[in-house]
N, C-alpha and C. Protein backbone atom coordinates (compact mmCIF):
# COMPACT_ATOMS: atom_id res chain seq x y z
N UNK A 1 79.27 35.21 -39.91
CA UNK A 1 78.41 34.03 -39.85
C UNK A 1 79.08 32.88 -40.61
N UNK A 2 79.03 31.71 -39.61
CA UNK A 2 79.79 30.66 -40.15
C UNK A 2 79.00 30.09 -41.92
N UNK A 3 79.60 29.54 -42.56
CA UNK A 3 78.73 28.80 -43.94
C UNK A 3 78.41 27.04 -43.08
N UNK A 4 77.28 26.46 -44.17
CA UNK A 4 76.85 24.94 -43.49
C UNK A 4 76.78 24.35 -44.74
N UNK A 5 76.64 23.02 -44.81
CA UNK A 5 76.06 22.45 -45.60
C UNK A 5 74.75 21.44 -45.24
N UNK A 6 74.04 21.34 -46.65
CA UNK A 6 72.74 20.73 -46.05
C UNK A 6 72.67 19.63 -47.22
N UNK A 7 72.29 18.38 -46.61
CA UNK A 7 71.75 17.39 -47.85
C UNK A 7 70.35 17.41 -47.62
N UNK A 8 69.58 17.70 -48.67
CA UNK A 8 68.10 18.00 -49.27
C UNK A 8 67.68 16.83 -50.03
N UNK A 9 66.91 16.00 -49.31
CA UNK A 9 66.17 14.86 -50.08
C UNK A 9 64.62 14.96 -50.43
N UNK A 10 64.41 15.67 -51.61
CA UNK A 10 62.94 15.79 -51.92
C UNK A 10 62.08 15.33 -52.76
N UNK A 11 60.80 14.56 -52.29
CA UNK A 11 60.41 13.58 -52.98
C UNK A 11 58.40 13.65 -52.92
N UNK A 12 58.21 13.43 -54.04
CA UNK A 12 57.15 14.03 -54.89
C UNK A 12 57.09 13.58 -56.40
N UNK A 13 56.27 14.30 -57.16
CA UNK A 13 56.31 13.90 -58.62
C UNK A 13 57.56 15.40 -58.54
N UNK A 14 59.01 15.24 -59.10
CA UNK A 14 60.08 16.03 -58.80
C UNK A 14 60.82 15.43 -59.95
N UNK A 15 60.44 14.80 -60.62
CA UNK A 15 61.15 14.35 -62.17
C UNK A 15 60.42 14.59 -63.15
N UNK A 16 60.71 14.88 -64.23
CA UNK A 16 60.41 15.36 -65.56
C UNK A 16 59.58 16.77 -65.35
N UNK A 17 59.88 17.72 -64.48
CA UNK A 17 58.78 18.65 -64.33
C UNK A 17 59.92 20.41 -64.10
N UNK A 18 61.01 19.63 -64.33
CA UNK A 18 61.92 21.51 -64.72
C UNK A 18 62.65 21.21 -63.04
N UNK A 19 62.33 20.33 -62.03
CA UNK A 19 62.48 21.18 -61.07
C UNK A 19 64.17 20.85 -60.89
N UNK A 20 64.92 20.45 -61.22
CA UNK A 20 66.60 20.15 -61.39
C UNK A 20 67.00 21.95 -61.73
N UNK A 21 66.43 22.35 -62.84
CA UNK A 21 66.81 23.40 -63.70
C UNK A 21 66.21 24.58 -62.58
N UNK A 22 64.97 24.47 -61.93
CA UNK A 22 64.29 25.84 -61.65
C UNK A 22 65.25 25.50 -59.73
N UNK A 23 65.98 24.78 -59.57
CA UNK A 23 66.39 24.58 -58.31
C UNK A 23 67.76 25.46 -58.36
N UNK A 24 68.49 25.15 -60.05
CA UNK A 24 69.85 25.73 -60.66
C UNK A 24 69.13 26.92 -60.23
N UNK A 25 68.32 27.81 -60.59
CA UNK A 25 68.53 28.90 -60.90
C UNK A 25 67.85 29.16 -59.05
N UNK A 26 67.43 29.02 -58.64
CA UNK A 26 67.33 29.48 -57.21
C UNK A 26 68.52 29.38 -56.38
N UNK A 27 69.14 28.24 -56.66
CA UNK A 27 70.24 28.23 -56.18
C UNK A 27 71.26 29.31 -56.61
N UNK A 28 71.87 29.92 -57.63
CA UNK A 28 72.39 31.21 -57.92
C UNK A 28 72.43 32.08 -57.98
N UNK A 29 70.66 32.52 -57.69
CA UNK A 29 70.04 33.71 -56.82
C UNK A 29 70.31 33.92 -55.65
N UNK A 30 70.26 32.65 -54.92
CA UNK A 30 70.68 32.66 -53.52
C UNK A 30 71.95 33.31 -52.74
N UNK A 31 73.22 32.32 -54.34
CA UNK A 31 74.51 32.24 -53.70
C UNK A 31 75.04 31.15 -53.39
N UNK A 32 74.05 30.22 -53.37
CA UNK A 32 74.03 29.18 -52.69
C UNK A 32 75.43 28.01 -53.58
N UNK A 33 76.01 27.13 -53.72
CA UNK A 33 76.91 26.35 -53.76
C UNK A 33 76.91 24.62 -53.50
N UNK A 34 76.69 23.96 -55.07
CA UNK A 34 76.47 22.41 -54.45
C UNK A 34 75.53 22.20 -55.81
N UNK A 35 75.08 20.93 -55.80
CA UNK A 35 74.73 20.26 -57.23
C UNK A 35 72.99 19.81 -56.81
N UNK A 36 72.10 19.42 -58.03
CA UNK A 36 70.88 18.65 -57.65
C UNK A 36 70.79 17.72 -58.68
N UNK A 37 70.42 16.74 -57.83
CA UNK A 37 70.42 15.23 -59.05
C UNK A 37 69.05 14.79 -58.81
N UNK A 38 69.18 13.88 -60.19
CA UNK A 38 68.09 12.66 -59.97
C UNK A 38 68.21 11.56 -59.54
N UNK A 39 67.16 11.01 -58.65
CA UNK A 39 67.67 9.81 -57.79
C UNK A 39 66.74 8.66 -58.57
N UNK A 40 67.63 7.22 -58.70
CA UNK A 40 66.64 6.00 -59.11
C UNK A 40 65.29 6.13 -58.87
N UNK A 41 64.87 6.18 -57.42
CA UNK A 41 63.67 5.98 -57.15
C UNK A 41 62.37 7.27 -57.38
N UNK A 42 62.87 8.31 -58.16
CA UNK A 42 61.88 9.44 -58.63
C UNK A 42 61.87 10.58 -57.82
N UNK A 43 63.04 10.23 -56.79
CA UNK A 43 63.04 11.55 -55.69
C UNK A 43 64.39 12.53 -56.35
N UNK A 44 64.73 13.74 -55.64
CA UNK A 44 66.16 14.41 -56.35
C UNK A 44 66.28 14.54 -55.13
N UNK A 45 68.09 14.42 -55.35
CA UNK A 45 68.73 14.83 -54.34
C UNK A 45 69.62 15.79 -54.06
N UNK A 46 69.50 16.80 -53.26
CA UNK A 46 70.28 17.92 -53.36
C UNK A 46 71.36 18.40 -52.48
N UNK A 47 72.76 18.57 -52.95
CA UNK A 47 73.94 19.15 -51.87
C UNK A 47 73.96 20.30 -51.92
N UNK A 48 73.78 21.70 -50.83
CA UNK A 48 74.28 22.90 -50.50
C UNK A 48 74.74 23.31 -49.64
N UNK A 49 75.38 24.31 -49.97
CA UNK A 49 76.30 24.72 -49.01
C UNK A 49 76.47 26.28 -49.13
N UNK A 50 76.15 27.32 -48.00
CA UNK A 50 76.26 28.79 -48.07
C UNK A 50 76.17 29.67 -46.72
N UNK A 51 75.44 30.51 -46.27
CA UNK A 51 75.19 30.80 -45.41
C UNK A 51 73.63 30.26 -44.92
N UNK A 52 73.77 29.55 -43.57
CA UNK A 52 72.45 29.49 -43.32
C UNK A 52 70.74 29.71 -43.19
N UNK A 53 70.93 31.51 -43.71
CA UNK A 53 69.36 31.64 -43.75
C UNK A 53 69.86 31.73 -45.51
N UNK A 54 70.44 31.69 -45.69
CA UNK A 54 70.17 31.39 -47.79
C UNK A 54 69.87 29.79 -47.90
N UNK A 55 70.39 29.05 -46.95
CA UNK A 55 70.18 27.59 -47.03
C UNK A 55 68.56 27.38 -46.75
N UNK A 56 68.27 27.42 -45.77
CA UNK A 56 67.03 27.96 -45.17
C UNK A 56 66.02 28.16 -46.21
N UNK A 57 65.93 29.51 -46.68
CA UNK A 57 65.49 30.33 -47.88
C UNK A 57 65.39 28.80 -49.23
N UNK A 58 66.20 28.19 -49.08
CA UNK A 58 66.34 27.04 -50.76
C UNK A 58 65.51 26.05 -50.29
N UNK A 59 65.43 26.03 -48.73
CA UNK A 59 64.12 24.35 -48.31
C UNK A 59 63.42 25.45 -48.03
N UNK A 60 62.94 26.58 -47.78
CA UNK A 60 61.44 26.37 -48.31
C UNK A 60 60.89 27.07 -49.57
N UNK A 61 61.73 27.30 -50.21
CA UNK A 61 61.88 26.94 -51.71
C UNK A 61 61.39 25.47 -52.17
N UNK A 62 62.20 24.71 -51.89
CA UNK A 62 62.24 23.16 -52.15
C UNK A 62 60.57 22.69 -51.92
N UNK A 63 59.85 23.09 -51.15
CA UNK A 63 58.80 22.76 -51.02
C UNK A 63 57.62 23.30 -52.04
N UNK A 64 57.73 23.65 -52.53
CA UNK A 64 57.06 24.55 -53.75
C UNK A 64 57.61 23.87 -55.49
N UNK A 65 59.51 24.25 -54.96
CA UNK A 65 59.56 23.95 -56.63
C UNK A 65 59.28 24.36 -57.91
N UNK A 66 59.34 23.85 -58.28
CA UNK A 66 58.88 23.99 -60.22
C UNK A 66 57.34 24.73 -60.35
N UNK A 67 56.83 25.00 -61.34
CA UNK A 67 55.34 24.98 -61.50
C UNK A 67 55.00 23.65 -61.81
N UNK A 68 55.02 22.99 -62.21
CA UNK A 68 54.14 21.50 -62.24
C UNK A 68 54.99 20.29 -61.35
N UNK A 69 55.50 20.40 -60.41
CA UNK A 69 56.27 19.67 -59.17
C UNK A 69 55.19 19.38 -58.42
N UNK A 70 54.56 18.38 -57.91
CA UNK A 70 53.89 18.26 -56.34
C UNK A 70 54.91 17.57 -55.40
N UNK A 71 55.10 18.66 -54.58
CA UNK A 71 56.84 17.89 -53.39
C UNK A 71 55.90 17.20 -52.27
N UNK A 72 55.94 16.05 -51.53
CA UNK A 72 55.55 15.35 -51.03
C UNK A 72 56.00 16.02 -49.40
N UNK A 73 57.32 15.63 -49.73
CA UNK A 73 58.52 15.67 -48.36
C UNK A 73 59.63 16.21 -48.99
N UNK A 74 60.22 16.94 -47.86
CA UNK A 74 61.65 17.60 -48.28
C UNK A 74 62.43 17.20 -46.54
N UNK A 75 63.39 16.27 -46.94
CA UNK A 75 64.12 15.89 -45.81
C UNK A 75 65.18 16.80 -45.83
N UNK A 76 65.68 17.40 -44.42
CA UNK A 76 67.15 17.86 -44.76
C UNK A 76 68.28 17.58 -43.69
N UNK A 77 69.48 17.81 -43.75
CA UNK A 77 70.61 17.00 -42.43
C UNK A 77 71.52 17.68 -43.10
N UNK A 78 71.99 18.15 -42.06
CA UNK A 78 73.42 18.58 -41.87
C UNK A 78 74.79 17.85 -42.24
N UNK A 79 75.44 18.40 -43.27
CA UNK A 79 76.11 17.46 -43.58
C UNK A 79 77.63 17.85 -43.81
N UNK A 80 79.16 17.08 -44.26
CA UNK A 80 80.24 17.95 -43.94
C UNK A 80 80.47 18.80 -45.14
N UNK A 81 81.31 19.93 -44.97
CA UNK A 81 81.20 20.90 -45.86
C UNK A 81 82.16 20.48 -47.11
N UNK A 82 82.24 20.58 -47.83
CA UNK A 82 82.88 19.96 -49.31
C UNK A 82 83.50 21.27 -50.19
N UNK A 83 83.00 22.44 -49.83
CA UNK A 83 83.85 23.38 -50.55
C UNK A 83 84.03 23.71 -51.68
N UNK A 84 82.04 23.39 -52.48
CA UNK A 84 81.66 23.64 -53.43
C UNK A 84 81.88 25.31 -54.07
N UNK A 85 82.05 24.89 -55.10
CA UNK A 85 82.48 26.68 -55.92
C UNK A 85 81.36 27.27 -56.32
N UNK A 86 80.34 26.14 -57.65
CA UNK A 86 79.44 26.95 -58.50
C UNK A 86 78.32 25.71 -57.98
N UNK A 87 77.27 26.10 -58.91
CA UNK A 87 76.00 25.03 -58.22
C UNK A 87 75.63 24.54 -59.67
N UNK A 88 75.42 23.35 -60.01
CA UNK A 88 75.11 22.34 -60.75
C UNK A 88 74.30 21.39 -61.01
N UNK A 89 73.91 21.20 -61.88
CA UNK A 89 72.74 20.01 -62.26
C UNK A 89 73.19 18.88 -62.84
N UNK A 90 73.10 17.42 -62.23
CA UNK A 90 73.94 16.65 -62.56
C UNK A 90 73.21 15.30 -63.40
């Protein structure tokens, strides 16, 4: 099975609430590969990259989140692969 990458734009109350850190650690459960940031406007934005149903598995993850996260929307798109090693919080 080929690997993909996905850009994850999820937006909600998704700042100050763990969910950067509780995304790290789903993401390394997974396997998964690629960073999650905070964006100006209060949304995070997330790069991964792994096998597709682990990608899969992290958006609908993403929709849940943290315990005190309310995710609004979780956008995601296909995006080119970058050839991430470890997964990071930036």
């Amino acid at each position: 099975m080929e690997q993909a990458h996905y850009n994850i734009h999820v937006t909600g109350r998704v700042q100050g609430v763990f969910y950067r850190k509780s995304t790290l650690q789903k993401a390394q459960e997974l396997g998964i590969a690629g960073y999650v940031q905070n964006q100006s406007d209060g949304s995070v934005y997330i790069e991964a990259e792994g096998f597709p149903d682990k990608l899969d598995a992290l958006v609908s993850w993403c929709w849940d989140g943290s315990e005190l996260a309310r995710v609004d929307n979780v956008d995601v798109k296909e995006g080119d692969w970058c050839g991430f090693s470890t997964f990071e919080v930036r």
